[in-house]
C-alpha atoms as a PDB file:
ATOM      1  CA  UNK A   1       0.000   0.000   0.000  1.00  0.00           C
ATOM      2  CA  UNK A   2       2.579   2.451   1.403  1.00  0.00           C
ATOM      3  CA  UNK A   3       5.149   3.226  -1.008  1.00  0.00           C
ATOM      4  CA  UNK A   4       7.592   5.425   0.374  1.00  0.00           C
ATOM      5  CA  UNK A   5      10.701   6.683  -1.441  1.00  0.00           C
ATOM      6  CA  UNK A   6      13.137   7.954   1.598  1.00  0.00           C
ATOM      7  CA  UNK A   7      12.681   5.148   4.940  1.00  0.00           C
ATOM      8  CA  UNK A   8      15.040   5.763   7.691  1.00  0.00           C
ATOM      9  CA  UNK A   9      17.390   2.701   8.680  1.00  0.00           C
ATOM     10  CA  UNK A  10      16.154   1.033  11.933  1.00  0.00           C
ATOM     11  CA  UNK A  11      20.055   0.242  13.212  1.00  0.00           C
ATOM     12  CA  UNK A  12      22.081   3.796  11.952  1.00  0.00           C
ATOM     13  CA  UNK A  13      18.866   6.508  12.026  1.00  0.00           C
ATOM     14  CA  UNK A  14      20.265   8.242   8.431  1.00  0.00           C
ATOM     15  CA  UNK A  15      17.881   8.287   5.507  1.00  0.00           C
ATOM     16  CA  UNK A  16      18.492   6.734   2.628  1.00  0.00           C
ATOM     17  CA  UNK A  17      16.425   6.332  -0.987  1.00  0.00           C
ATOM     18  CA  UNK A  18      14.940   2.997  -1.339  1.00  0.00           C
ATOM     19  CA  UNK A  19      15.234   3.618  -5.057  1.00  0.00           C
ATOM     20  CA  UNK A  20      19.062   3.953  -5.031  1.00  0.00           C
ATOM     21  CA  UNK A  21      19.398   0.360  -3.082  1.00  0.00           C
ATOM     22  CA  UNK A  22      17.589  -2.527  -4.329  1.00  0.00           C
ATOM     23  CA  UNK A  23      19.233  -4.478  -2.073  1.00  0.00           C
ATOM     24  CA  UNK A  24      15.331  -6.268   0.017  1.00  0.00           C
ATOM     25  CA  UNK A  25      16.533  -8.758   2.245  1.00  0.00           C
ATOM     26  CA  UNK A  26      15.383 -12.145   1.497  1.00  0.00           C
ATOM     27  CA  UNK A  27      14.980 -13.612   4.859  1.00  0.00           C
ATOM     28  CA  UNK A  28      13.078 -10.417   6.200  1.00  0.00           C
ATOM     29  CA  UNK A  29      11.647  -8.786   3.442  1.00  0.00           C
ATOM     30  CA  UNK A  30      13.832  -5.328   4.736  1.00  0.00           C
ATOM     31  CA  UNK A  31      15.609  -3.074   2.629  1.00  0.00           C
ATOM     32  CA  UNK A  32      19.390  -3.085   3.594  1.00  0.00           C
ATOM     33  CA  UNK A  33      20.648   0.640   4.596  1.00  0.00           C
ATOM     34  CA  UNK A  34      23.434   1.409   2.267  1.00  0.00           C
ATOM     35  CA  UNK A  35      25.003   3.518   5.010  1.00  0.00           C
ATOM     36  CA  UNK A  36      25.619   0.702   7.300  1.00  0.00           C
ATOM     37  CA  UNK A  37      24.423  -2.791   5.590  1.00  0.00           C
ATOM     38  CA  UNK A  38      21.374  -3.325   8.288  1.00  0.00           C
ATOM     39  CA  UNK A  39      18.411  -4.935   7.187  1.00  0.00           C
ATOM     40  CA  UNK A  40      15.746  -6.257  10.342  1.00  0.00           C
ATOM     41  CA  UNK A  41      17.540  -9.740  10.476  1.00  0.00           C
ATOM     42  CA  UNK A  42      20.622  -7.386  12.662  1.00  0.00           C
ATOM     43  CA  UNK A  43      18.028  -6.526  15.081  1.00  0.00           C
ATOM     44  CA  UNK A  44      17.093  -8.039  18.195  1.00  0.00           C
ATOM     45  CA  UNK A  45      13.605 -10.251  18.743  1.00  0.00           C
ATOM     46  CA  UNK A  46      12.139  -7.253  20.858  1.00  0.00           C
ATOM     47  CA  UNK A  47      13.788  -4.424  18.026  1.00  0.00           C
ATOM     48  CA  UNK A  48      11.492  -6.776  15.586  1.00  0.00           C
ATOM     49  CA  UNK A  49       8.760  -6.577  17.498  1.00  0.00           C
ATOM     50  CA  UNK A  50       8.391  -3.000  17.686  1.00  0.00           C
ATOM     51  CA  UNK A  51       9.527  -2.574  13.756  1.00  0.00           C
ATOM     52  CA  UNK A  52       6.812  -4.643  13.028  1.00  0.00           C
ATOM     53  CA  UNK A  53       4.280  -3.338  15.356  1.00  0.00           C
ATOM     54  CA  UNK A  54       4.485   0.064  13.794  1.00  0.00           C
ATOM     55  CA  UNK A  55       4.708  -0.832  10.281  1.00  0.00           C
ATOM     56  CA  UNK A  56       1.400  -2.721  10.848  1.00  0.00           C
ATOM     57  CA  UNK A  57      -0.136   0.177  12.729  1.00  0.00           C
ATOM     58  CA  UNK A  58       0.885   2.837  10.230  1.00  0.00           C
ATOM     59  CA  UNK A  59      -0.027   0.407   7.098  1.00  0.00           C
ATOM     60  CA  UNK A  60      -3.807  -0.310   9.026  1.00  0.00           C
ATOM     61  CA  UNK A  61      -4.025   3.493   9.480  1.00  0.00           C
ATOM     62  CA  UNK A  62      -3.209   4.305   5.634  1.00  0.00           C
ATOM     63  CA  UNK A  63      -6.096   1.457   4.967  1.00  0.00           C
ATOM     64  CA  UNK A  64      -8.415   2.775   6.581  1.00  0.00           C
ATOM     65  CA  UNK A  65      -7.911   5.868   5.044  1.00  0.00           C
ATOM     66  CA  UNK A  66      -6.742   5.013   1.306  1.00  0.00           C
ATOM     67  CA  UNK A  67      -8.829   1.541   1.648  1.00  0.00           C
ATOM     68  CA  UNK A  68      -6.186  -0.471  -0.154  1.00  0.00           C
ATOM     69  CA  UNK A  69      -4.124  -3.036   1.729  1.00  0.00           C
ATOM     70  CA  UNK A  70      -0.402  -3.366   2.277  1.00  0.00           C
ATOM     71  CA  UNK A  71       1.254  -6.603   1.364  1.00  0.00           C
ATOM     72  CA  UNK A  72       2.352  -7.987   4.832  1.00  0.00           C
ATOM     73  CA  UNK A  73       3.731 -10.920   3.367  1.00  0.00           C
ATOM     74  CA  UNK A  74       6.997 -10.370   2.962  1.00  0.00           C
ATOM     75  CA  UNK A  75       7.478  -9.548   6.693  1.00  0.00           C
ATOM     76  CA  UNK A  76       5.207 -12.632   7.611  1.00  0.00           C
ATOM     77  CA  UNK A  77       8.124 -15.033   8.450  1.00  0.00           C
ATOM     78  CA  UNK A  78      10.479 -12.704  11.030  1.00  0.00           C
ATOM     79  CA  UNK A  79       6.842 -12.197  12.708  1.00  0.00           C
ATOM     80  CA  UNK A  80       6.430 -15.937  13.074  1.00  0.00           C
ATOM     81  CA  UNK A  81      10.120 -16.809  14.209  1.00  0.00           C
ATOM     82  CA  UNK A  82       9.481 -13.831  16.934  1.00  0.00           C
ATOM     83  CA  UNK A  83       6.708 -14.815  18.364  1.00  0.00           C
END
């Protein structure tokens, strides 16, 4: 659903353009900072939890208003192994 450009790395805090790096992890569906080479897999079980936790809040939120959904797939498989 949510499509932004510019996402801000979870591990380093700098912005980077997610069309400059095509680098999507495939274990956790993440895109891998350029700056520092972090993707969710480097963070810990309770980091993942609260990555996860917002992306599904803010991706609920933009459904409810935009009423298309946001393809949780991709991030379906860290959720599992955390919980």
């Amino acid at each position: 659903m949510c499509s932004p450009k510019k996402v801000k790395c979870f591990k380093c805090f700098e912005w980077f353009d997610k069309s400059d790096n095509d680098q999507e992890c495939p274990k956790c569906g993440d895109f891998k900072c350029p700056l520092c080479g972090a993707c969710m897999c480097r963070l810990t079980d309770n980091e993942k939890k609260l990555v996860l936790a917002m992306i599904s809040t803010y991706e609920t939120f933009l459904k409810k208003k935009l009423g298309t959904d946001y393809d949780f797939e991709k991030h379906k498989k860290i959720e599992e192994e955390i919980n």
